[in-house]
PDB file of N, CA and C in Angstrom:
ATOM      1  N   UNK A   1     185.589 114.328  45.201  1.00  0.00           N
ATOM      2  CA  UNK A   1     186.982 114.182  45.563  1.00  0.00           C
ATOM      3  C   UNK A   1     187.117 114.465  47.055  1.00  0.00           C
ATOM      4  N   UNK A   2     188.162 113.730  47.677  1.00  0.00           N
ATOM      5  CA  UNK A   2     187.763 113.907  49.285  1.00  0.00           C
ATOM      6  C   UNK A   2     189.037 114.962  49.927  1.00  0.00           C
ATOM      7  N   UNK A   3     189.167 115.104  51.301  1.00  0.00           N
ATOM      8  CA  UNK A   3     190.259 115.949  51.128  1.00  0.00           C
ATOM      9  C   UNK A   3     191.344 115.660  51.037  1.00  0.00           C
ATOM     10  N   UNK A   4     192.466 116.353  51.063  1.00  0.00           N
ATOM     11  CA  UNK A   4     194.036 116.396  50.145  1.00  0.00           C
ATOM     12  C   UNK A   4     194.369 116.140  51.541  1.00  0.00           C
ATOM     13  N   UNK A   5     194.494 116.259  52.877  1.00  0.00           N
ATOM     14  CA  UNK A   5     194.980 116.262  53.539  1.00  0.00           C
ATOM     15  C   UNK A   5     193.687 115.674  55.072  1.00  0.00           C
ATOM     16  N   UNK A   6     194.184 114.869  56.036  1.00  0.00           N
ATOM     17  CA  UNK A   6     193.736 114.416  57.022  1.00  0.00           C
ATOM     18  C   UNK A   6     194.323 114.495  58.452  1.00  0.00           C
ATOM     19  N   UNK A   7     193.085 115.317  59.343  1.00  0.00           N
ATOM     20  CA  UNK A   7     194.113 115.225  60.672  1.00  0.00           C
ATOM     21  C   UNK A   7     193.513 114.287  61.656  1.00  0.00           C
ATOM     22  N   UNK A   8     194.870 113.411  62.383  1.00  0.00           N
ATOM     23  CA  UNK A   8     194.796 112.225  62.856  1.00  0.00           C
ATOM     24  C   UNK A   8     194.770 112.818  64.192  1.00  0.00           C
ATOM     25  N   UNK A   9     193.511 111.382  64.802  1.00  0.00           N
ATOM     26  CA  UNK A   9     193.130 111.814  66.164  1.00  0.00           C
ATOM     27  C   UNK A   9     194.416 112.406  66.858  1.00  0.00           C
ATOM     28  N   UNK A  10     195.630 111.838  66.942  1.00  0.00           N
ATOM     29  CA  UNK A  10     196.423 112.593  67.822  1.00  0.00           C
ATOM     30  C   UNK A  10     196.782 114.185  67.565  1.00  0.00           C
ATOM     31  N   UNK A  11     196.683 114.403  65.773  1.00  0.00           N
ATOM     32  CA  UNK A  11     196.934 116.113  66.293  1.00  0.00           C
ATOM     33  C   UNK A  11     195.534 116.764  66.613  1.00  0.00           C
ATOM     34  N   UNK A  12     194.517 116.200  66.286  1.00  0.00           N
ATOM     35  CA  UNK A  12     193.360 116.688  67.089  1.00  0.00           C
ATOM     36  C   UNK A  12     193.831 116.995  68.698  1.00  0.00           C
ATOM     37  N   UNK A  13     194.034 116.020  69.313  1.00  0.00           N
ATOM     38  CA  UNK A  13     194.222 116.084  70.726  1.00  0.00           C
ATOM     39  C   UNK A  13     195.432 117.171  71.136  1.00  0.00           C
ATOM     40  N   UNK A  14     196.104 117.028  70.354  1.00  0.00           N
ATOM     41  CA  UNK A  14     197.533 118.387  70.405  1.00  0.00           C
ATOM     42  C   UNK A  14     196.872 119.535  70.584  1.00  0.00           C
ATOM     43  N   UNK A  15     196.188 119.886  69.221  1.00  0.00           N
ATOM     44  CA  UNK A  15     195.234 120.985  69.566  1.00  0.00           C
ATOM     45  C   UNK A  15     195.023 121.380  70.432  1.00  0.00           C
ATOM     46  N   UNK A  16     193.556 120.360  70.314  1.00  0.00           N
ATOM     47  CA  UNK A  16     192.939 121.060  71.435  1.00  0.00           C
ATOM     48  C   UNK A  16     193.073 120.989  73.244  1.00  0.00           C
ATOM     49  N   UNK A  17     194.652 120.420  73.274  1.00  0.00           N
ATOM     50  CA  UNK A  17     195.394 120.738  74.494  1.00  0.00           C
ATOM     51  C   UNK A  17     196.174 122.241  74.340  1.00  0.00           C
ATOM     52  N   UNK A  18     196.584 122.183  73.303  1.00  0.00           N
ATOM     53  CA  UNK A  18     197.155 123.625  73.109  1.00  0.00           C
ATOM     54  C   UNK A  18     195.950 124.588  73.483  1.00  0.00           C
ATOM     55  N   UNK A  19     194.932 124.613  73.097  1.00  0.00           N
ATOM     56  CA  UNK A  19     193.978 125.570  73.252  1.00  0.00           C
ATOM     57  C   UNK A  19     193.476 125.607  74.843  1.00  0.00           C
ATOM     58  N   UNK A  20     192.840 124.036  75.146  1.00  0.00           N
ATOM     59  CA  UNK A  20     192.282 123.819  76.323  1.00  0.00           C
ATOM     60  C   UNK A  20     193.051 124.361  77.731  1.00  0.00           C
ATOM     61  N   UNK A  21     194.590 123.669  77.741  1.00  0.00           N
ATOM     62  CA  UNK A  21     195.280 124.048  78.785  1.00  0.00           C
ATOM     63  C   UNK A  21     195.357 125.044  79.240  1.00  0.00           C
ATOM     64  N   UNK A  22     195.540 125.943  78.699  1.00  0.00           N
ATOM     65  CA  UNK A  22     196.099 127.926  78.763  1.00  0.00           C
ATOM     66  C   UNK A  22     194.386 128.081  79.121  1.00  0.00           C
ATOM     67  N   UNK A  23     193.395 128.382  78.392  1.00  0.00           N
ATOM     68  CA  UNK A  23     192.200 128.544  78.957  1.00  0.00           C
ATOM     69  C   UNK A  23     191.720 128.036  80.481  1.00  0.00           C
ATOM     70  N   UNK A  24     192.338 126.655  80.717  1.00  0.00           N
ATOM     71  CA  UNK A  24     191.659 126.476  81.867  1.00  0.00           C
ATOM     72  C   UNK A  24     192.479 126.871  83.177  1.00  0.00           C
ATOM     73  N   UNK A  25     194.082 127.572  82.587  1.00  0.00           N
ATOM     74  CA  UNK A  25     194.929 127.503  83.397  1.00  0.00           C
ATOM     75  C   UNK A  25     194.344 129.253  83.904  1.00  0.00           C
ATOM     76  N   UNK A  26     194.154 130.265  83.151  1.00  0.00           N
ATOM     77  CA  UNK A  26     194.009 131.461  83.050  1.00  0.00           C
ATOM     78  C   UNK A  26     192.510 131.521  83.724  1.00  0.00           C
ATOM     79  N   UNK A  27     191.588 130.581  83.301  1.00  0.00           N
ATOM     80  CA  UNK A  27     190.276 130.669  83.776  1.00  0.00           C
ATOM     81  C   UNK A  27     190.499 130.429  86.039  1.00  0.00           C
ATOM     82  N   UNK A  28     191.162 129.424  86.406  1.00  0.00           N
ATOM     83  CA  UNK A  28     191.235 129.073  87.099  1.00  0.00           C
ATOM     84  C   UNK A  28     192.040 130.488  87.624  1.00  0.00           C
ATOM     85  N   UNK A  29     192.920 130.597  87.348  1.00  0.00           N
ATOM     86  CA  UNK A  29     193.747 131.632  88.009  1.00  0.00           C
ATOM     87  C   UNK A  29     192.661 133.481  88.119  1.00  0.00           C
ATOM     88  N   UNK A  30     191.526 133.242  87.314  1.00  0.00           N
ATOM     89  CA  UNK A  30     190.820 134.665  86.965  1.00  0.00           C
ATOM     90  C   UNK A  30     189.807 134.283  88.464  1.00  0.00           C
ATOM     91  N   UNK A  31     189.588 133.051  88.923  1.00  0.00           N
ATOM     92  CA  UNK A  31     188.569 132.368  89.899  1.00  0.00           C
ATOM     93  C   UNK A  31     189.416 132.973  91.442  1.00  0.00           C
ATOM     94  N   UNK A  32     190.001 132.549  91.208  1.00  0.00           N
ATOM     95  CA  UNK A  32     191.271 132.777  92.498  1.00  0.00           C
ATOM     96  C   UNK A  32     191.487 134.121  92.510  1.00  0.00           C
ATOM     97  N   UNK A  33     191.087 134.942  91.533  1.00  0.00           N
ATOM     98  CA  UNK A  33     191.591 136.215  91.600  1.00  0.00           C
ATOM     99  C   UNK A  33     192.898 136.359  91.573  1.00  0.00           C
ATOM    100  N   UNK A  34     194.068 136.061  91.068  1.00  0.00           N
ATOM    101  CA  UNK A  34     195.066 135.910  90.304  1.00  0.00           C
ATOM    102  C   UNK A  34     195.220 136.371  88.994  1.00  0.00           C
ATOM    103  N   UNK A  35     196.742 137.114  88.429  1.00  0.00           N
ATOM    104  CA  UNK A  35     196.534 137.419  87.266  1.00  0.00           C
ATOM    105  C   UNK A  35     197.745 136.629  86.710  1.00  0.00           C
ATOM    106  N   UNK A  36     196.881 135.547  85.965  1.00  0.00           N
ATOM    107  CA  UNK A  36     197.706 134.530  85.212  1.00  0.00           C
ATOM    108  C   UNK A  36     198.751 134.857  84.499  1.00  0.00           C
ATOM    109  N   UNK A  37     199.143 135.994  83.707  1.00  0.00           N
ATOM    110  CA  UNK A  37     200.043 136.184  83.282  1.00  0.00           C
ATOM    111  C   UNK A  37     201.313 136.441  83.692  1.00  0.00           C
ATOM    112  N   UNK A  38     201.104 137.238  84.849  1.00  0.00           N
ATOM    113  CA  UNK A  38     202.001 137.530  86.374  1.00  0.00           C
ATOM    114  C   UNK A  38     202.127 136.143  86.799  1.00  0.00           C
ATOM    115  N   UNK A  39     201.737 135.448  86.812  1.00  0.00           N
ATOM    116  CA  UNK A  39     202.223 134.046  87.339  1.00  0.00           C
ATOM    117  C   UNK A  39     202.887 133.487  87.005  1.00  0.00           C
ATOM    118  N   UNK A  40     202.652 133.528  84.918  1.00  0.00           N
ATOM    119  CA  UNK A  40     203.930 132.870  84.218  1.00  0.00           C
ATOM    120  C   UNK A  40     205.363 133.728  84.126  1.00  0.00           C
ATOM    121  N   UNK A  41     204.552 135.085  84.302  1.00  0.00           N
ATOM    122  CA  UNK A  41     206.388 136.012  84.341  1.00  0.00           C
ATOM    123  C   UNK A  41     207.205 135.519  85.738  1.00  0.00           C
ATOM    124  N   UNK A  42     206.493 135.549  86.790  1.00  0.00           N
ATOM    125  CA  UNK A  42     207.151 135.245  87.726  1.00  0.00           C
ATOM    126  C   UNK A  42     207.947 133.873  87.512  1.00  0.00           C
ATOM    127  N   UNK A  43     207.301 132.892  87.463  1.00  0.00           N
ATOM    128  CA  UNK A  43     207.756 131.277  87.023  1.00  0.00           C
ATOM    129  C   UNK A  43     208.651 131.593  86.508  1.00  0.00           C
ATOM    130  N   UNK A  44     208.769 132.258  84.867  1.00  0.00           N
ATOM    131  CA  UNK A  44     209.742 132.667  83.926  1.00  0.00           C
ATOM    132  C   UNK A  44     210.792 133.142  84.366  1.00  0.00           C
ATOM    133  N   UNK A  45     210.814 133.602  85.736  1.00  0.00           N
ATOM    134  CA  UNK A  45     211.604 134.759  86.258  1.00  0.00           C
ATOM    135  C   UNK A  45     212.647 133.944  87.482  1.00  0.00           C
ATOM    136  N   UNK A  46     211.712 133.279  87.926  1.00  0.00           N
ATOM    137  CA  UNK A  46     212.541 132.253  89.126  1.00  0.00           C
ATOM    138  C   UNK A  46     213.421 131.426  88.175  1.00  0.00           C
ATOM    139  N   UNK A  47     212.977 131.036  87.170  1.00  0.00           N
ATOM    140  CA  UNK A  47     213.817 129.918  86.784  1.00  0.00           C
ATOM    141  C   UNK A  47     215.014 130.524  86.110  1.00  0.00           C
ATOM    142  N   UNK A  48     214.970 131.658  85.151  1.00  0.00           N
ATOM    143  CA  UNK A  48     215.854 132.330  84.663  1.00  0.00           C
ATOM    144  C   UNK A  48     216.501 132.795  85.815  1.00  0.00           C
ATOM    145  N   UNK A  49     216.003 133.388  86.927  1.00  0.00           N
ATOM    146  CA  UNK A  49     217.215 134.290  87.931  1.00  0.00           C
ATOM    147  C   UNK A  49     216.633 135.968  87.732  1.00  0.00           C
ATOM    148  N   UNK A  50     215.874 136.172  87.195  1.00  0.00           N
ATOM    149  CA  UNK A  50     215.776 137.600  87.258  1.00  0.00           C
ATOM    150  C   UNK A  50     214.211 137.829  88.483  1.00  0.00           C
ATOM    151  N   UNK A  51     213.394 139.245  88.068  1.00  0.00           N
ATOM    152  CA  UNK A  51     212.928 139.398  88.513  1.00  0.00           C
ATOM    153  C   UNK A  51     211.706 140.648  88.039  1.00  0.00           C
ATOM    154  N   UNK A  52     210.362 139.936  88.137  1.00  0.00           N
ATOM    155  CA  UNK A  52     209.579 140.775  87.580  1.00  0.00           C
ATOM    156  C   UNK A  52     208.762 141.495  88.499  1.00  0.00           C
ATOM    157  N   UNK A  53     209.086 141.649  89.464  1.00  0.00           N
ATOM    158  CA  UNK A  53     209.074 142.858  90.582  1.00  0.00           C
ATOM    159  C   UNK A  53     210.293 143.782  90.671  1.00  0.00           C
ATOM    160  N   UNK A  54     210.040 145.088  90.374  1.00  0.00           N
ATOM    161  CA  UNK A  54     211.141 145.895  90.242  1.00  0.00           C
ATOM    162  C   UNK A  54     211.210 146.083  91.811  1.00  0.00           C
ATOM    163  N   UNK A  55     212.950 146.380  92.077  1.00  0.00           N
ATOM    164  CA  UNK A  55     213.473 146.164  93.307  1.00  0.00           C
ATOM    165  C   UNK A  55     213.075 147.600  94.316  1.00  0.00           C
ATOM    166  N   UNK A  56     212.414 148.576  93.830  1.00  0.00           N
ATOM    167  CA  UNK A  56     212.387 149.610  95.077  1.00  0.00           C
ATOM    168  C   UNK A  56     210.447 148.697  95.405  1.00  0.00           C
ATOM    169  N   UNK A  57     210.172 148.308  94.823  1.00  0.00           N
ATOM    170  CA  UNK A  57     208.833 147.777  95.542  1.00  0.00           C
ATOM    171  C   UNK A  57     209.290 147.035  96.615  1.00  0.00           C
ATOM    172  N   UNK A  58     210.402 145.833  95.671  1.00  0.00           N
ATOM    173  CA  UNK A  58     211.088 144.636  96.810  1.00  0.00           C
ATOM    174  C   UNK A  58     211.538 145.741  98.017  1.00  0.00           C
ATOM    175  N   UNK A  59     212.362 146.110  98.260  1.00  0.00           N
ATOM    176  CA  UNK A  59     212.427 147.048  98.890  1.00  0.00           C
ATOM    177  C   UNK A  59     211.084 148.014 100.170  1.00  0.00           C
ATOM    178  N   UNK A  60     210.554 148.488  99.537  1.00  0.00           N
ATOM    179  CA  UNK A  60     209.425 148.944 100.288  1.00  0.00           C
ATOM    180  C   UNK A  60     208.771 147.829 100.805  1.00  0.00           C
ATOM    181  N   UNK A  61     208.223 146.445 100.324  1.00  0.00           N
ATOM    182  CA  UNK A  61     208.061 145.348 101.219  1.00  0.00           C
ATOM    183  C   UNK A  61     208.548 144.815 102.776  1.00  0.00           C
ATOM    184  N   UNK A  62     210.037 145.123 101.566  1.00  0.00           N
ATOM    185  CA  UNK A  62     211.084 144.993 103.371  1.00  0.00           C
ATOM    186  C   UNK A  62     210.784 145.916 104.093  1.00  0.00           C
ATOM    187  N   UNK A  63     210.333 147.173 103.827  1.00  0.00           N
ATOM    188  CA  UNK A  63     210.484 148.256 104.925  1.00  0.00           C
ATOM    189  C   UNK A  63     209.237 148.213 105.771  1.00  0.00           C
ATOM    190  N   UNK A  64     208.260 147.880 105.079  1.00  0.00           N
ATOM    191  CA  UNK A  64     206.894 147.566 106.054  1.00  0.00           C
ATOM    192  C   UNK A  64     207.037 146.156 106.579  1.00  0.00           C
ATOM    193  N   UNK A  65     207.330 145.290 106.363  1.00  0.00           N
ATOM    194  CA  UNK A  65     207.680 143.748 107.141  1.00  0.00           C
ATOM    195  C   UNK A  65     208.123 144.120 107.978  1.00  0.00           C
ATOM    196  N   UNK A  66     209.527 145.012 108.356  1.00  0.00           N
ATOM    197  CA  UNK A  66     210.091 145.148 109.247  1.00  0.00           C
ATOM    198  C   UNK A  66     209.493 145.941 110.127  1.00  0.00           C
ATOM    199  N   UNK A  67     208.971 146.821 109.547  1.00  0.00           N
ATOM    200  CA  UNK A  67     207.438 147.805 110.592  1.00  0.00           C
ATOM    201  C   UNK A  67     207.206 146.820 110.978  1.00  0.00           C
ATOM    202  N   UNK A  68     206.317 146.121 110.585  1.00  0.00           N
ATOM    203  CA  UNK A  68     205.445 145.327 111.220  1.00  0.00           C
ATOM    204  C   UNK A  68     206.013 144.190 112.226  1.00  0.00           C
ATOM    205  N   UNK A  69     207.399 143.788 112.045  1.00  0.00           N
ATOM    206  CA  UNK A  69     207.398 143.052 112.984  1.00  0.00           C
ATOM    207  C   UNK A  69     208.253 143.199 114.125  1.00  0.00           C
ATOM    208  N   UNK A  70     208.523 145.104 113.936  1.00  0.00           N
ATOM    209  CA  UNK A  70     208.656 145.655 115.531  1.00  0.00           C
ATOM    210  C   UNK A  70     207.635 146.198 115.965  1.00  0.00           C
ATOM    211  N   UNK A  71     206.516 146.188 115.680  1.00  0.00           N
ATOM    212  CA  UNK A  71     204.967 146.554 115.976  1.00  0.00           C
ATOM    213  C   UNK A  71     204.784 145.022 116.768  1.00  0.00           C
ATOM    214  N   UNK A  72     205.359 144.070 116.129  1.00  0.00           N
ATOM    215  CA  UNK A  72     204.579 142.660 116.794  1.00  0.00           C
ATOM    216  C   UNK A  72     205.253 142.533 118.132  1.00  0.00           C
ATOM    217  N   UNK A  73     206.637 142.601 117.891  1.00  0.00           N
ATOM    218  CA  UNK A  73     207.914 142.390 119.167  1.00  0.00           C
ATOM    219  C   UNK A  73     207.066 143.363 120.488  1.00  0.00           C
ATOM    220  N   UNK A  74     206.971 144.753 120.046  1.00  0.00           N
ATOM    221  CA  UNK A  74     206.884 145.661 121.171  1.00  0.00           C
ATOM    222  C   UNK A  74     205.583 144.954 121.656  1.00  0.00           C
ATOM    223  N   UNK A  75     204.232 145.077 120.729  1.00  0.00           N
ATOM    224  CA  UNK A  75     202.949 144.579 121.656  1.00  0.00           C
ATOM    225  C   UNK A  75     203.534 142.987 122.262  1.00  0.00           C
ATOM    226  N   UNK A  76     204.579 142.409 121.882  1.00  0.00           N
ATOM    227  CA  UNK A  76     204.907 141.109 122.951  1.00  0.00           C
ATOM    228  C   UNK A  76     205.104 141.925 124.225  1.00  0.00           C
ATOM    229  N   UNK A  77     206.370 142.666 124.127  1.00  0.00           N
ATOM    230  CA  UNK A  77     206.864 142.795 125.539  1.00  0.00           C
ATOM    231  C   UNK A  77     205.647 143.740 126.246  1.00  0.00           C
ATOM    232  N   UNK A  78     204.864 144.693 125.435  1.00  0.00           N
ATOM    233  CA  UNK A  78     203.912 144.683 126.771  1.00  0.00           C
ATOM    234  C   UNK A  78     203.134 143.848 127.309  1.00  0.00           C
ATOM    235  N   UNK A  79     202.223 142.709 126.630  1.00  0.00           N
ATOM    236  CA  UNK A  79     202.130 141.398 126.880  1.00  0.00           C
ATOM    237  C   UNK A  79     202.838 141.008 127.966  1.00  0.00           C
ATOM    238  N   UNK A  80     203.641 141.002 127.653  1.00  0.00           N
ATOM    239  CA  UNK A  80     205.064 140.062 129.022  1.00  0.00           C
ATOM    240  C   UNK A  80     204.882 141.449 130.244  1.00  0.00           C
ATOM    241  N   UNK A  81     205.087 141.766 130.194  1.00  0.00           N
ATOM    242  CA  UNK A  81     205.507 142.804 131.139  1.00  0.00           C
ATOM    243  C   UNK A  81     203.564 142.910 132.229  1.00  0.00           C
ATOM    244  N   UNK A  82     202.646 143.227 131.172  1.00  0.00           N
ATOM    245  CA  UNK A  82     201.525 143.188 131.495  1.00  0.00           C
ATOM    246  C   UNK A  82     201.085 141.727 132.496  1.00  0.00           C
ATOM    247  N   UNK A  83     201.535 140.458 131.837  1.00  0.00           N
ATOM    248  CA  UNK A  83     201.566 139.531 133.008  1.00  0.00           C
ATOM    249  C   UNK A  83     202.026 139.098 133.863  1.00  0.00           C
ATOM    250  N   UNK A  84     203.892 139.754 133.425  1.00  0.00           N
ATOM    251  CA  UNK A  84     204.727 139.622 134.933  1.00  0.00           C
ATOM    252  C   UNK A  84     203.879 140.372 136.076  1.00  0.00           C
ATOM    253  N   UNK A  85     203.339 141.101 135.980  1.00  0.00           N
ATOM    254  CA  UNK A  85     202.478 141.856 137.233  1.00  0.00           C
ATOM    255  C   UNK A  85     201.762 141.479 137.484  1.00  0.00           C
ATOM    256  N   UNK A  86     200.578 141.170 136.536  1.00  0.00           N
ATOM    257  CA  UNK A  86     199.564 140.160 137.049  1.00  0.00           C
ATOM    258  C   UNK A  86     199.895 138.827 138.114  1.00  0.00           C
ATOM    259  N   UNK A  87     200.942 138.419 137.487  1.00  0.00           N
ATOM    260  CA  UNK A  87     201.767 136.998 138.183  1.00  0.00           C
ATOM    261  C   UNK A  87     202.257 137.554 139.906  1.00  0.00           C
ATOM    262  N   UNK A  88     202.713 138.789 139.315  1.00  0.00           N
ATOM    263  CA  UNK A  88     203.125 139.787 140.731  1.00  0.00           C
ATOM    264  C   UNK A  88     202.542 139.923 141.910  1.00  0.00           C
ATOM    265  N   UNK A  89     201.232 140.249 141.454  1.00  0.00           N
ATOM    266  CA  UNK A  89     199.886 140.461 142.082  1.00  0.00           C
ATOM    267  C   UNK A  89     199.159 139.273 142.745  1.00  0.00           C
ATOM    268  N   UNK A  90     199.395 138.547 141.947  1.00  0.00           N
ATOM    269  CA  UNK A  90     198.555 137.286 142.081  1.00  0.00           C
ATOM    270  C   UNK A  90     199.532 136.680 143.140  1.00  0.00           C
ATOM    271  N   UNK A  91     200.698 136.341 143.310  1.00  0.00           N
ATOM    272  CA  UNK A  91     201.665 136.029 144.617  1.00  0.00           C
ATOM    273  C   UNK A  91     201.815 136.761 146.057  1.00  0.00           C
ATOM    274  N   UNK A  92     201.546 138.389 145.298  1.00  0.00           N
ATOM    275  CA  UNK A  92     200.798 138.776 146.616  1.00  0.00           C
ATOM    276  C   UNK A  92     199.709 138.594 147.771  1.00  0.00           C
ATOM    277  N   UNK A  93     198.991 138.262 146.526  1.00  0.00           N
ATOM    278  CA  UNK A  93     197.949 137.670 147.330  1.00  0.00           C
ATOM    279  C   UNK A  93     198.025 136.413 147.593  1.00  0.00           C
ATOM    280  N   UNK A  94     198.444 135.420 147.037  1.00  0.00           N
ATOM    281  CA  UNK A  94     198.603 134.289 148.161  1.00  0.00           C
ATOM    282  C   UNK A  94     199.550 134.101 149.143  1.00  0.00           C
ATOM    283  N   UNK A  95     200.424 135.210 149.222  1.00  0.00           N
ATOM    284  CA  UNK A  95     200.875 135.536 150.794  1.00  0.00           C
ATOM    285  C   UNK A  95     200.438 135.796 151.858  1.00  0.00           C
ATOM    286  N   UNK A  96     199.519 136.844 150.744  1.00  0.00           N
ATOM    287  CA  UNK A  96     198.432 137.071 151.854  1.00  0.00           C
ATOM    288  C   UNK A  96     197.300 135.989 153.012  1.00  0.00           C
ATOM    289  N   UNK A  97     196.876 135.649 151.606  1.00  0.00           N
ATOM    290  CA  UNK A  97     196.339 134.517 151.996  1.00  0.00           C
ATOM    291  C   UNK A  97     196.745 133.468 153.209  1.00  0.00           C
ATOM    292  N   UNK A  98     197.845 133.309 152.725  1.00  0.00           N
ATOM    293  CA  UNK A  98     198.851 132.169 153.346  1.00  0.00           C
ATOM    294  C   UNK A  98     198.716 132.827 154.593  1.00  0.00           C
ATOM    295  N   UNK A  99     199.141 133.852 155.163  1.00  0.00           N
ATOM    296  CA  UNK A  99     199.453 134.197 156.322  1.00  0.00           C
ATOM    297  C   UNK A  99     198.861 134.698 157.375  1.00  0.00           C
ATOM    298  N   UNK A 100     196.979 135.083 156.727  1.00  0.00           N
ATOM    299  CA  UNK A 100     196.199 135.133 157.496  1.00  0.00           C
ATOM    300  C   UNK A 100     195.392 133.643 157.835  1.00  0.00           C
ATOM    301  N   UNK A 101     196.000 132.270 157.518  1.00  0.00           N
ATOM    302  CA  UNK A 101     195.262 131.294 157.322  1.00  0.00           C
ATOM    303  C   UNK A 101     196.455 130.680 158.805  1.00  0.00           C
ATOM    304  N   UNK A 102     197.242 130.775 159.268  1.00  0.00           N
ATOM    305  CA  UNK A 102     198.373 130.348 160.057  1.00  0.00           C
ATOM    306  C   UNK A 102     197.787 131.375 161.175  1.00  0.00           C
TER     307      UNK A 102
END
């Protein structure tokens, strides 16, 4: 007697997309060093509106970004300041120049 029931190539393929996808999605994300699950909460999270970073982290983010990018501003202006003189210097001397050449 044969069996009572038959599965047709297409729910084969359902399957083993159900199975395959998530494996290769999690495998890929374990390669990258990523933690796949954090990826789908987040996704889950943008689209709903919430947020699976609790807000004093969000928070402490902001507070070192903003460190950091008056750490970047200040090493500009010594930068600037460091070549306005150079530029300074350097006009000096082609005054110099200039005027022992006349």
């Amino acid at each position: 007697m044969g069996p009572k029931y038959k599965v047709t190539g297409c729910a084969r393929f359902f399957v083993f997309l159900v199975i395959f996808v998530p494996a290769v999605f999690f495998g890929a994300a374990y390669v990258r060093g990523e933690n796949g699950m954090q990826i789908i909460k987040d996704f889950y999270h943008s689209i709903v509106g919430g947020s699976s970073v609790d807000k004093g982290a969000k928070e402490a983010e902001g507070v070192k970004e903003a460190e950091r990018v008056k750490e970047a501003e200040g090493a500009k202006d010594k930068e600037i300041e460091r070549l306005k003189k150079e530029i300074e210097a350097k006009d000096k001397e082609i005054e110099k120049l200039k005027s022992g050449e006349k």
